[in-house]
N, C-alpha and C. Protein backbone atom coordinates (compact mmCIF):
# COMPACT_ATOMS: atom_id res chain seq x y z
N UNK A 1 -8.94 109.10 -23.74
CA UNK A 1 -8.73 108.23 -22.60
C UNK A 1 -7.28 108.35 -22.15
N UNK A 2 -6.91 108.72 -21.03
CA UNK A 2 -6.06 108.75 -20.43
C UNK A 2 -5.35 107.55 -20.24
N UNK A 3 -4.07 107.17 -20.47
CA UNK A 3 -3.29 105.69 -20.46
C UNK A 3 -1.81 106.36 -19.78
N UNK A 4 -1.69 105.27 -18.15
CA UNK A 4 -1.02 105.53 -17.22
C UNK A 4 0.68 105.06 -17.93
N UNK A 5 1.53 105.29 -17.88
CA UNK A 5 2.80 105.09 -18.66
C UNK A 5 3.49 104.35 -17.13
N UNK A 6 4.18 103.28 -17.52
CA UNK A 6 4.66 102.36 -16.32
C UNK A 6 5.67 103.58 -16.12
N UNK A 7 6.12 103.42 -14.52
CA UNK A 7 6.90 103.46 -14.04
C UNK A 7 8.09 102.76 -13.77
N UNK A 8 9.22 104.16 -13.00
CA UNK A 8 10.67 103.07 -13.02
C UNK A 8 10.14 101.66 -12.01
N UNK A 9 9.39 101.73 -11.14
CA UNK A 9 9.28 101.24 -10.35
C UNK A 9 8.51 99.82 -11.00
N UNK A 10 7.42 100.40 -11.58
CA UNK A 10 7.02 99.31 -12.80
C UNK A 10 7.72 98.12 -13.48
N UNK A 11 8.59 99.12 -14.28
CA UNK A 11 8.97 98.50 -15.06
C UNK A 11 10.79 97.36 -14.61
N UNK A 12 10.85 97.99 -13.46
CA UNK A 12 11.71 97.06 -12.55
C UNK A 12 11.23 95.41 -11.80
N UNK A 13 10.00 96.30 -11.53
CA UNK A 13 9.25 94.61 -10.90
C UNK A 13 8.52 93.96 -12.13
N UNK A 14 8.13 94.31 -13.03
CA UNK A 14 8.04 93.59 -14.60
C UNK A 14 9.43 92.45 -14.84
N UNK A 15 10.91 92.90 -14.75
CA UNK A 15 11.76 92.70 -15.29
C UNK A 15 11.95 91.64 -14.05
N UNK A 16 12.31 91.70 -12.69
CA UNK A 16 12.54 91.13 -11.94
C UNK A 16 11.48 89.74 -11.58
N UNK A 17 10.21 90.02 -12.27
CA UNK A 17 8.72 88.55 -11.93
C UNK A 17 8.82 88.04 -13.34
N UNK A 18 9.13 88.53 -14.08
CA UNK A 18 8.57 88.22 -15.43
C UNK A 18 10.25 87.88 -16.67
N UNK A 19 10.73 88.95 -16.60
CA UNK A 19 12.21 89.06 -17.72
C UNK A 19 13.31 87.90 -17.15
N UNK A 20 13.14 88.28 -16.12
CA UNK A 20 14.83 87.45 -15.47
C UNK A 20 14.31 85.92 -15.28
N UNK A 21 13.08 85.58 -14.96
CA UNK A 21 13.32 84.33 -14.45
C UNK A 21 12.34 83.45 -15.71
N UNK A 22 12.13 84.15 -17.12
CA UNK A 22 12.05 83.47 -18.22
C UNK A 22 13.27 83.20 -18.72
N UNK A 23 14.48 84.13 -18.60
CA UNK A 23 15.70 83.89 -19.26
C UNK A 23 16.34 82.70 -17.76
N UNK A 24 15.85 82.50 -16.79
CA UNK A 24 16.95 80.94 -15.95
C UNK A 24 16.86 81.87 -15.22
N UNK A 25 17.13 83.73 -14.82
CA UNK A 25 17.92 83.81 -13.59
C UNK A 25 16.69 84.06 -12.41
N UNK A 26 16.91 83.23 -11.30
CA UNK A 26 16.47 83.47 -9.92
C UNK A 26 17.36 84.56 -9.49
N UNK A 27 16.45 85.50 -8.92
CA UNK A 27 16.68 86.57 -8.20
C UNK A 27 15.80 86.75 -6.63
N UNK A 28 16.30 86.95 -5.69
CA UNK A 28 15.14 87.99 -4.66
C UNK A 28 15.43 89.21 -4.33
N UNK A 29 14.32 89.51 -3.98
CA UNK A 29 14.22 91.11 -3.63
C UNK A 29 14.44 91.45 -1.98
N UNK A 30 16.04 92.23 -2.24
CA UNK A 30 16.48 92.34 -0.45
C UNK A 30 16.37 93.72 -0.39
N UNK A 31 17.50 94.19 0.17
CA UNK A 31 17.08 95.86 1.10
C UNK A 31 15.97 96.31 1.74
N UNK A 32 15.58 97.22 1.41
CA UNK A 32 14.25 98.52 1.96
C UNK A 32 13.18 97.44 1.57
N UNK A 33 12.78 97.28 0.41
CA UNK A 33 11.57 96.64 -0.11
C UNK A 33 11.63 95.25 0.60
N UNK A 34 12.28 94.56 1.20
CA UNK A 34 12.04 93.19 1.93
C UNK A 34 11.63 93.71 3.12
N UNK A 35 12.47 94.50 3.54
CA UNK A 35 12.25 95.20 5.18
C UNK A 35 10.91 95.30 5.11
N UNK A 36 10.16 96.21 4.17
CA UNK A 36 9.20 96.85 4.68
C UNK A 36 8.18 95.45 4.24
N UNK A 37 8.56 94.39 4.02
CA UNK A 37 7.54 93.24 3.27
C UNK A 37 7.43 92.59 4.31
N UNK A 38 8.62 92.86 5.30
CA UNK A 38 8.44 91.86 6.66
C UNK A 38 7.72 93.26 7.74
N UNK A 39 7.54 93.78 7.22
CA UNK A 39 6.61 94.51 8.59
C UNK A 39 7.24 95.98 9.24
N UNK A 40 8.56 95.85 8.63
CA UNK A 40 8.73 97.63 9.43
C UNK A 40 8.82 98.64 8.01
N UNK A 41 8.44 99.49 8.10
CA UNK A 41 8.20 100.39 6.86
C UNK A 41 8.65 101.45 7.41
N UNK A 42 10.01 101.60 6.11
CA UNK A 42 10.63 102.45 6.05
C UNK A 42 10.83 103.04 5.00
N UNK A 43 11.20 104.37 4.47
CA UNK A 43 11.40 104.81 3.01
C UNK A 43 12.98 103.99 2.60
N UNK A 44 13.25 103.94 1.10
CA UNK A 44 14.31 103.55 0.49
C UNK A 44 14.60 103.95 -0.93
N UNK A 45 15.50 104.69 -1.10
CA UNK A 45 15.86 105.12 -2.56
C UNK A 45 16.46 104.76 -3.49
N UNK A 46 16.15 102.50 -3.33
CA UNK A 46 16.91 101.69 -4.12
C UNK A 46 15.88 100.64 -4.55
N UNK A 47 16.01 99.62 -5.38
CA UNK A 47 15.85 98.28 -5.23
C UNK A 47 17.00 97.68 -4.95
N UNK A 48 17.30 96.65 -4.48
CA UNK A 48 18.51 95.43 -4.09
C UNK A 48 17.81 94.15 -4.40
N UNK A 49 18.46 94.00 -5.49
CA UNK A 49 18.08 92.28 -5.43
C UNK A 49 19.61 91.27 -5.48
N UNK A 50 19.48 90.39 -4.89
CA UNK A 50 20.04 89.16 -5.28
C UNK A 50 20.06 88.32 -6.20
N UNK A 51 21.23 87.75 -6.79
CA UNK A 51 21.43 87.45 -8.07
C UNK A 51 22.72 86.35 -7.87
N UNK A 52 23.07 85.09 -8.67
CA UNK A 52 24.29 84.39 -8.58
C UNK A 52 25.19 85.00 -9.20
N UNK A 53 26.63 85.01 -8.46
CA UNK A 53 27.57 85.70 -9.44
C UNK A 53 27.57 85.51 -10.77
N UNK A 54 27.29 84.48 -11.30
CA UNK A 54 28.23 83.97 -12.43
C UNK A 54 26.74 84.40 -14.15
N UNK A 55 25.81 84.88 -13.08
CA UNK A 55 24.87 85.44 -14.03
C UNK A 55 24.41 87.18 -13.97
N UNK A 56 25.59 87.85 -14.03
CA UNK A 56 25.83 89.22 -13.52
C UNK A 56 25.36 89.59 -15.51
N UNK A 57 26.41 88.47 -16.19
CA UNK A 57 26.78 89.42 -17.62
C UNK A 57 24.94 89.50 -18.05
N UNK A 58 24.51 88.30 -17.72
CA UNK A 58 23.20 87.77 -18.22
C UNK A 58 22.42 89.27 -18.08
N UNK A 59 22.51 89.52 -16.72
CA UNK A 59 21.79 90.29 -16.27
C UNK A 59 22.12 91.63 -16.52
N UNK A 60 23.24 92.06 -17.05
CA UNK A 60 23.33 93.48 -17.80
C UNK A 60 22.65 93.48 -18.88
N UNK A 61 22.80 92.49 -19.78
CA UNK A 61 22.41 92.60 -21.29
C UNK A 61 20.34 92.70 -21.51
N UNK A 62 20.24 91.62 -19.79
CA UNK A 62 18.25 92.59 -19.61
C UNK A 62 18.44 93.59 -19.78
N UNK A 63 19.27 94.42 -18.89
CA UNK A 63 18.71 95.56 -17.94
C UNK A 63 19.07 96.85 -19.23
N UNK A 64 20.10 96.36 -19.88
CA UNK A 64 20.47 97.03 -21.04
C UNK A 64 19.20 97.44 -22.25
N UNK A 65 18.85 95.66 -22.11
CA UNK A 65 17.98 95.84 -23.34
C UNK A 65 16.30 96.47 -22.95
N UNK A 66 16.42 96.87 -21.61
CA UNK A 66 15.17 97.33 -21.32
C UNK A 66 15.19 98.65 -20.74
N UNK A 67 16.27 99.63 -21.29
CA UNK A 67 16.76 100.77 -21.08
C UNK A 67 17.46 101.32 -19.42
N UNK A 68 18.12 100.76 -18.92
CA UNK A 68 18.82 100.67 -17.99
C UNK A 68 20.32 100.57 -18.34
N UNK A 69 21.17 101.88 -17.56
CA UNK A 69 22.52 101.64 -17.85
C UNK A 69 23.35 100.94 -16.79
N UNK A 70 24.25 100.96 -17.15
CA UNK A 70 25.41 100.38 -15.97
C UNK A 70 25.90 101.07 -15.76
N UNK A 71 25.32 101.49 -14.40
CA UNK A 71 26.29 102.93 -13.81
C UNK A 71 27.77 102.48 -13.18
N UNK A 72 27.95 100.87 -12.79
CA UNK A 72 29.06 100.88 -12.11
C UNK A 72 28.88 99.38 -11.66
N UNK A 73 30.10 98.65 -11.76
CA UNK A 73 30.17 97.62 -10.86
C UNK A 73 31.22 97.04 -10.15
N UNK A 74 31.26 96.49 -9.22
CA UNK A 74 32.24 95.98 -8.54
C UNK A 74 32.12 94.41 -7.88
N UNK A 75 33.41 93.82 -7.44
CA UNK A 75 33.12 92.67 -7.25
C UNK A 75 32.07 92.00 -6.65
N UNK A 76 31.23 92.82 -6.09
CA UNK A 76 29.87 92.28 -5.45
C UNK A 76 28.74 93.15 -5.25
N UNK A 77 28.81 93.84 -6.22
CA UNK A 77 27.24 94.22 -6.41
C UNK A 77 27.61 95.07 -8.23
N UNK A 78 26.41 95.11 -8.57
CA UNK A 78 26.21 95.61 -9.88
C UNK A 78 25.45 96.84 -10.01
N UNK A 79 25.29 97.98 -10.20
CA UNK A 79 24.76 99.30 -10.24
C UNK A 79 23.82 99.43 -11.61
N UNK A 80 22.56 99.73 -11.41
CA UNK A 80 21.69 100.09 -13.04
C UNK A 80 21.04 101.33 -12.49
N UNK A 81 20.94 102.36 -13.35
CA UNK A 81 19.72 102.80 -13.74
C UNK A 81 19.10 103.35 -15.01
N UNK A 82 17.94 104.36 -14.97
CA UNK A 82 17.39 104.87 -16.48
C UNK A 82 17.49 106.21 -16.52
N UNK A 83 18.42 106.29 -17.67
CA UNK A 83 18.85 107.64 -17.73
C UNK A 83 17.82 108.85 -17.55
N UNK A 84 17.97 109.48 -16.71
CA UNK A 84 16.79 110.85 -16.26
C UNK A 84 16.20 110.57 -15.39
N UNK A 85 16.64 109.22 -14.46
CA UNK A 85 15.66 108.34 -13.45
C UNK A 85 16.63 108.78 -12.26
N UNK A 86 16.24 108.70 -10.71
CA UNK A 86 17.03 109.01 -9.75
C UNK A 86 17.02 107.48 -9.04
N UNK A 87 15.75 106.52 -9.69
CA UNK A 87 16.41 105.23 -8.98
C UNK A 87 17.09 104.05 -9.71
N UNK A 88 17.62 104.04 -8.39
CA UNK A 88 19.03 102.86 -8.81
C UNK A 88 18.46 101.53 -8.47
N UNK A 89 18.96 100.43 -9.40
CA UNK A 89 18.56 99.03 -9.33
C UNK A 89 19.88 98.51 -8.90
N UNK A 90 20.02 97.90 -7.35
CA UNK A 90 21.64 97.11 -7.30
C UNK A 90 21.27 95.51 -7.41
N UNK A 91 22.47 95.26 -8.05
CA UNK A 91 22.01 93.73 -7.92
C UNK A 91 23.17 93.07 -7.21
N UNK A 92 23.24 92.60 -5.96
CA UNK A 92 24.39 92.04 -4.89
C UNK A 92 24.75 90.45 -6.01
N UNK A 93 25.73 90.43 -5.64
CA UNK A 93 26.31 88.49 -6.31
C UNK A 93 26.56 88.06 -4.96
N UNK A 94 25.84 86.75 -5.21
CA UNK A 94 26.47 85.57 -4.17
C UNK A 94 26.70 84.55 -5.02
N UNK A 95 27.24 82.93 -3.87
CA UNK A 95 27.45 81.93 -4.86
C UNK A 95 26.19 81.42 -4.71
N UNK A 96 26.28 80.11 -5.71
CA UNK A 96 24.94 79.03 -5.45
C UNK A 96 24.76 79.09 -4.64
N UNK A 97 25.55 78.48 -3.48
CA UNK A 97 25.27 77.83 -2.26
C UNK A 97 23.88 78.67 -1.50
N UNK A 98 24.79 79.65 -1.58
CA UNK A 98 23.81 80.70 -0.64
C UNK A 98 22.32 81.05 -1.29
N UNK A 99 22.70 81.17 -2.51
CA UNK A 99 21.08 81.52 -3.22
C UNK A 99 20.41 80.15 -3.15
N UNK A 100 20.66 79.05 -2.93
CA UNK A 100 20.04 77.70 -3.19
C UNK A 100 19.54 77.68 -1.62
N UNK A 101 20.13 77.98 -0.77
CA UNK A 101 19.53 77.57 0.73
C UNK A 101 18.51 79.16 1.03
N UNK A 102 19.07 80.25 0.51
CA UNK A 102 18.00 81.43 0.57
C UNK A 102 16.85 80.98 -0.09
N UNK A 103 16.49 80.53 -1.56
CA UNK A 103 15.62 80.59 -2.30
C UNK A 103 14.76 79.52 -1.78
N UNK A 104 15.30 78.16 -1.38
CA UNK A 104 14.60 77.29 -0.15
C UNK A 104 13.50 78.31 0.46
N UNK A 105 13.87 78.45 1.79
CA UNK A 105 12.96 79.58 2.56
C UNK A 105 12.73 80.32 2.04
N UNK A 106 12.55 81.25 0.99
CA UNK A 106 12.16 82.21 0.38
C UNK A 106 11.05 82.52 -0.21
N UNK A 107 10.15 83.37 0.42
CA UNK A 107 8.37 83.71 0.23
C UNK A 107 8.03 84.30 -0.66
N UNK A 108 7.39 84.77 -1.49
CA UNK A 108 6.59 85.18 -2.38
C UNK A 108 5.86 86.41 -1.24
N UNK A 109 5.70 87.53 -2.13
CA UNK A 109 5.30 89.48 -1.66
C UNK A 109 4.78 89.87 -3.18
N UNK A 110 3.77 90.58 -3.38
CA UNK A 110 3.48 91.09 -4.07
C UNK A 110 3.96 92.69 -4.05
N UNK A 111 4.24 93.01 -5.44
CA UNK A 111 5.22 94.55 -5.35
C UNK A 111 4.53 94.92 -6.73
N UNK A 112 4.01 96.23 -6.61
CA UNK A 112 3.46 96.56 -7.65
C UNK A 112 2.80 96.04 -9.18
N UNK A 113 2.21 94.81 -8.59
CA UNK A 113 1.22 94.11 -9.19
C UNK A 113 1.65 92.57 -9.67
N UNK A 114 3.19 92.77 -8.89
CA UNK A 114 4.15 91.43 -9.65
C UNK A 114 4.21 90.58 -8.49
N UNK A 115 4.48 89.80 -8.22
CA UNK A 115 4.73 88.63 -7.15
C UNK A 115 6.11 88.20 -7.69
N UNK A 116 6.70 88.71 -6.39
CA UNK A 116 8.28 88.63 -6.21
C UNK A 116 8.91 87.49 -5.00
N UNK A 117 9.92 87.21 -5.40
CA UNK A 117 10.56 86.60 -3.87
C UNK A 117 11.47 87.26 -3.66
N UNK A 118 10.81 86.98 -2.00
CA UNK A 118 11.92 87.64 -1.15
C UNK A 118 12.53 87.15 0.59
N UNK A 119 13.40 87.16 0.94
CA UNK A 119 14.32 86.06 1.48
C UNK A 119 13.46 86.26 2.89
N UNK A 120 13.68 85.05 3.53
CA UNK A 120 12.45 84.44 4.96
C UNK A 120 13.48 85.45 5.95
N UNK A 121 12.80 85.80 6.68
CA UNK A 121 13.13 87.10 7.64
C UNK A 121 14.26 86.83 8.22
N UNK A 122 14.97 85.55 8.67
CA UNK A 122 16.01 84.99 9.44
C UNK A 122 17.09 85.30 8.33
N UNK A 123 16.74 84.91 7.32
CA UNK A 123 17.71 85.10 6.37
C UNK A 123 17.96 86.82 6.31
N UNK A 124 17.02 87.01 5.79
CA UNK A 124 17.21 89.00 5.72
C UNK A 124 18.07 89.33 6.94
N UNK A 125 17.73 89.13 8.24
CA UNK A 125 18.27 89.60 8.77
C UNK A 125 19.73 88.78 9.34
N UNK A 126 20.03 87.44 8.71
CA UNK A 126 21.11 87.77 8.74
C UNK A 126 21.95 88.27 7.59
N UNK A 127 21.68 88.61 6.45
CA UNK A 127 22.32 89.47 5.67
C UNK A 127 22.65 90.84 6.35
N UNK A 128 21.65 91.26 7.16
CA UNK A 128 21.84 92.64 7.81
C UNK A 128 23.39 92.80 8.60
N UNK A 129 22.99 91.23 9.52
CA UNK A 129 23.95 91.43 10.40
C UNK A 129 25.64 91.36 9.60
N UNK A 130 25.69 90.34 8.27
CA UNK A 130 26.54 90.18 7.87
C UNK A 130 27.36 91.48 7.26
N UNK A 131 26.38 92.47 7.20
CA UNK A 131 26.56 93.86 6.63
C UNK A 131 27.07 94.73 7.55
N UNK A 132 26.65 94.48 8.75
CA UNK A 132 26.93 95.35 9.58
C UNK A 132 28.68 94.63 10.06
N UNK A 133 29.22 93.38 10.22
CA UNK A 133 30.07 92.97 10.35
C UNK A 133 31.41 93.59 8.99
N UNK A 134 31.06 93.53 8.25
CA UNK A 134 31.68 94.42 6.93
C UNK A 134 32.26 95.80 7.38
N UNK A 135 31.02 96.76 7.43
CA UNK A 135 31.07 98.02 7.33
C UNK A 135 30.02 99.01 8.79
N UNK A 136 30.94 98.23 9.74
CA UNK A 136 29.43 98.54 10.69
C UNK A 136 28.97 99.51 10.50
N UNK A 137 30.24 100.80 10.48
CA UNK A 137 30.04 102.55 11.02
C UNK A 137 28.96 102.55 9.46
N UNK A 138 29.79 102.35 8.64
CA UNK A 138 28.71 103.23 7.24
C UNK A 138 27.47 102.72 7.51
N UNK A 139 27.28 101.62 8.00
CA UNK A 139 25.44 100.99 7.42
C UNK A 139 24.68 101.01 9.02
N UNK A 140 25.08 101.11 10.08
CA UNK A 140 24.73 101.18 11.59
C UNK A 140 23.60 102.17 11.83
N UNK A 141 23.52 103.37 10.71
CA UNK A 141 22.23 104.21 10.89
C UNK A 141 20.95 103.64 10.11
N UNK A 142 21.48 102.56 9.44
CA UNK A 142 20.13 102.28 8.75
C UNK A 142 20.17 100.28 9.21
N UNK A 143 20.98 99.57 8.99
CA UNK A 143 20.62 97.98 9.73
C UNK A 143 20.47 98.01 11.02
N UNK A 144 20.97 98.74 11.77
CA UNK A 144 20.89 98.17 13.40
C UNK A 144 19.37 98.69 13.55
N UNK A 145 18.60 99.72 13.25
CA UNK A 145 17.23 100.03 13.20
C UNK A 145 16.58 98.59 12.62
N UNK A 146 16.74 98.82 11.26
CA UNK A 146 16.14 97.72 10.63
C UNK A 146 16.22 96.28 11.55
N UNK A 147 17.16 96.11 11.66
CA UNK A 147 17.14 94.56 12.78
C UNK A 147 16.36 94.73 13.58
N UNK A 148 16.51 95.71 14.81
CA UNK A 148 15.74 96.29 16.03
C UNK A 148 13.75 96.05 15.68
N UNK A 149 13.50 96.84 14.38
CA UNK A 149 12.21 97.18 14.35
C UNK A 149 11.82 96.06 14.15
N UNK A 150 12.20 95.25 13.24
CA UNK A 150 11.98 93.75 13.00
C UNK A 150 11.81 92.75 13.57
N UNK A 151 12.70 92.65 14.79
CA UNK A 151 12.76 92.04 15.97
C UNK A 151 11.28 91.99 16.76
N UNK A 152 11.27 93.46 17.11
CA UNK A 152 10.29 93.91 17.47
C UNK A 152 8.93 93.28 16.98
N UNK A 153 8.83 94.04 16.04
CA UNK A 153 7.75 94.05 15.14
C UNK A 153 6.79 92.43 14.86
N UNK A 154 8.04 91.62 15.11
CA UNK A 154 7.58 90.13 14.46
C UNK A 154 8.03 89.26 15.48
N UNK A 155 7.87 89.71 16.90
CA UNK A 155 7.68 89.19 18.44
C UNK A 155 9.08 88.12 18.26
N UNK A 156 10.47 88.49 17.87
CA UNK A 156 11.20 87.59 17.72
C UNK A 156 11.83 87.83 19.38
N UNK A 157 12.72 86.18 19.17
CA UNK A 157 13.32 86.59 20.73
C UNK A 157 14.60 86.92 20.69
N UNK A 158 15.46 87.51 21.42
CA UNK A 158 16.57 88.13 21.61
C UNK A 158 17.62 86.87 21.71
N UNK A 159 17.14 85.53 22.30
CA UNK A 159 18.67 84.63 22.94
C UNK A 159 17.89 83.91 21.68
N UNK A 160 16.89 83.55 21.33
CA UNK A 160 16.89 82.11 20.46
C UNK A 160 17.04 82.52 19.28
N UNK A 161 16.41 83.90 18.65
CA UNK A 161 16.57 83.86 17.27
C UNK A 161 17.51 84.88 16.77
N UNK A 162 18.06 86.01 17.47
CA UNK A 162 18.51 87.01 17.23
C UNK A 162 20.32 86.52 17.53
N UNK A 163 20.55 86.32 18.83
CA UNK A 163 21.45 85.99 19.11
C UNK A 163 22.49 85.11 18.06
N UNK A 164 21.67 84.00 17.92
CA UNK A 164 22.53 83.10 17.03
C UNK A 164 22.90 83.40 15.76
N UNK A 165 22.35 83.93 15.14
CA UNK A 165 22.31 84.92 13.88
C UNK A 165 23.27 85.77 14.07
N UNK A 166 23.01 86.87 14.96
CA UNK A 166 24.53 87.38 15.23
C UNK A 166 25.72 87.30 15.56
N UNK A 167 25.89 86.35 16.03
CA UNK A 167 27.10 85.54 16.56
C UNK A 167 27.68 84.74 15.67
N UNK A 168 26.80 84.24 14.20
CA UNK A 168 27.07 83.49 13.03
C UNK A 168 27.27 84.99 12.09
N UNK A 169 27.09 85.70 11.71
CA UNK A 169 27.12 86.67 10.93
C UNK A 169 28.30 88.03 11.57
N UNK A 170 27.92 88.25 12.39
CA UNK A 170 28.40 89.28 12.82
C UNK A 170 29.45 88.98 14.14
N UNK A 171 29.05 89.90 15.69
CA UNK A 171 29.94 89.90 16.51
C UNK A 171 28.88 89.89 17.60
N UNK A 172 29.12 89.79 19.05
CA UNK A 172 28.62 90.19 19.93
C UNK A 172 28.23 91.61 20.46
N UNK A 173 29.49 92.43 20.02
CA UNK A 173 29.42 93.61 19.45
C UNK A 173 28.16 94.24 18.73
N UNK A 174 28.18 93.65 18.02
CA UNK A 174 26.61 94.43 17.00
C UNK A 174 25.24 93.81 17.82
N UNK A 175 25.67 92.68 18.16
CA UNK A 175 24.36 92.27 19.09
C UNK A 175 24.06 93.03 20.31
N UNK A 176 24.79 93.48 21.02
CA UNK A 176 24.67 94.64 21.54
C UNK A 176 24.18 95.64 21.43
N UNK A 177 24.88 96.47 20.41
CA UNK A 177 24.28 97.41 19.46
C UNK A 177 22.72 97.28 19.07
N UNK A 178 22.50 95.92 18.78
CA UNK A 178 21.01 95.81 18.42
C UNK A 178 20.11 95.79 19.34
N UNK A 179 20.40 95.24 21.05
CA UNK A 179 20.23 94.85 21.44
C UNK A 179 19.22 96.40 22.33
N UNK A 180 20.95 97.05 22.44
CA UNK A 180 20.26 98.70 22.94
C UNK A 180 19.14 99.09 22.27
N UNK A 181 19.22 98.90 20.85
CA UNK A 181 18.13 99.71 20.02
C UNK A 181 16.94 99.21 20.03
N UNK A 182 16.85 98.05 20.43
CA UNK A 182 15.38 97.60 20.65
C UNK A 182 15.05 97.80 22.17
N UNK A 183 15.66 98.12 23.10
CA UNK A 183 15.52 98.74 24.44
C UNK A 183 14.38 99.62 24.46
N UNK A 184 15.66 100.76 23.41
CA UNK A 184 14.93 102.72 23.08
C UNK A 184 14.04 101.98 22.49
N UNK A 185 13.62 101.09 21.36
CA UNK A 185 12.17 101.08 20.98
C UNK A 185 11.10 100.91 21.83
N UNK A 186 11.45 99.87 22.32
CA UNK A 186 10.43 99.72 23.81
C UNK A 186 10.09 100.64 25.05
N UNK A 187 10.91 101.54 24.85
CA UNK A 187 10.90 102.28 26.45
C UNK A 187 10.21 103.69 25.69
């Protein structure tokens, strides 16, 4: 009898429904895998989850003890993966505040057999925008799409829901930017 051997992918959403939030830590699941949970599907060669700063160490000594290294970290995000594996697990830090009003709104997605949370679309996307306010040029080929398709995709409106979000996160500038790209989607 043939017996299927979990995957990285597996054994990440195991750790993230099941490991982390027996040991206290709340996490959600952002980047590619939220995107495509809210409706635009796109490929992604990460997980990103969210995590409180102050439970980063907590969360090495899982990822450690479930064969995951620490490829790298810095003041706001944490780097894992499994040695011979090409995917990477990031885990972003915020404070309470923010994970307590995210995890509020924050829905439940099923991901490879686990039921995960992951942040209510207003929220996602203003993380996007907040990203794009950071580092526009580096991340502008992959969030300003992502905002755009999303927009799109989930009949949002441009002045009531998009706008304010950007103007709290970001600039008028990127709203722009987003603004064109959902144009070209439409036309």
């Amino acid at each position: 009898m043939f017996t299927r051997l979990p995957s990285d992918l597996d054994a990440v959403f195991a750790i993230v429904a099941e490991i982390l939030p027996a040991a206290g830590i709340e996490c959600l699941l952002i980047g590619g895998f939220a995107v495509n949970f809210h409706g635009y599907s796109r490929s992604t060669l990460d997980i990103d989850l969210m995590i409180v700063i102050d439970q980063r160490d907590a969360v090495r000594k899982i990822m450690e003890s479930e064969g995951f290294t620490n490829v790298a970290e810095h003041a706001n995000v944490t780097f894992f993966n499994r040695p011979g594996s090409s995917l990477r697990i990031d885990f972003l830090n915020t404070d309470h505040a923010t994970m307590s009003k995210m995890s509020a709104r924050a829905t439940w997605g099923e991901f490879h057999g686990k039921s995960v949370r992951v942040p209510a679309l207003p929220d996602l996307l203003a993380m996007k925008f907040f990203a794009l306010s950071q580092a526009s040029e580096k991340r502008a080929d992959k969030d300003v799409p992502d905002i755009a398709w999303l927009t799109v995709i989930n009949g949002l409106d441009l002045e009531s829901d998009l706008r304010p979000l950007a103007l709290r996160f970001a600039n008028d500038d990127v709203f722009r930017r987003v603004c064109a790209k959902i144009e070209e989607i439409k036309s």
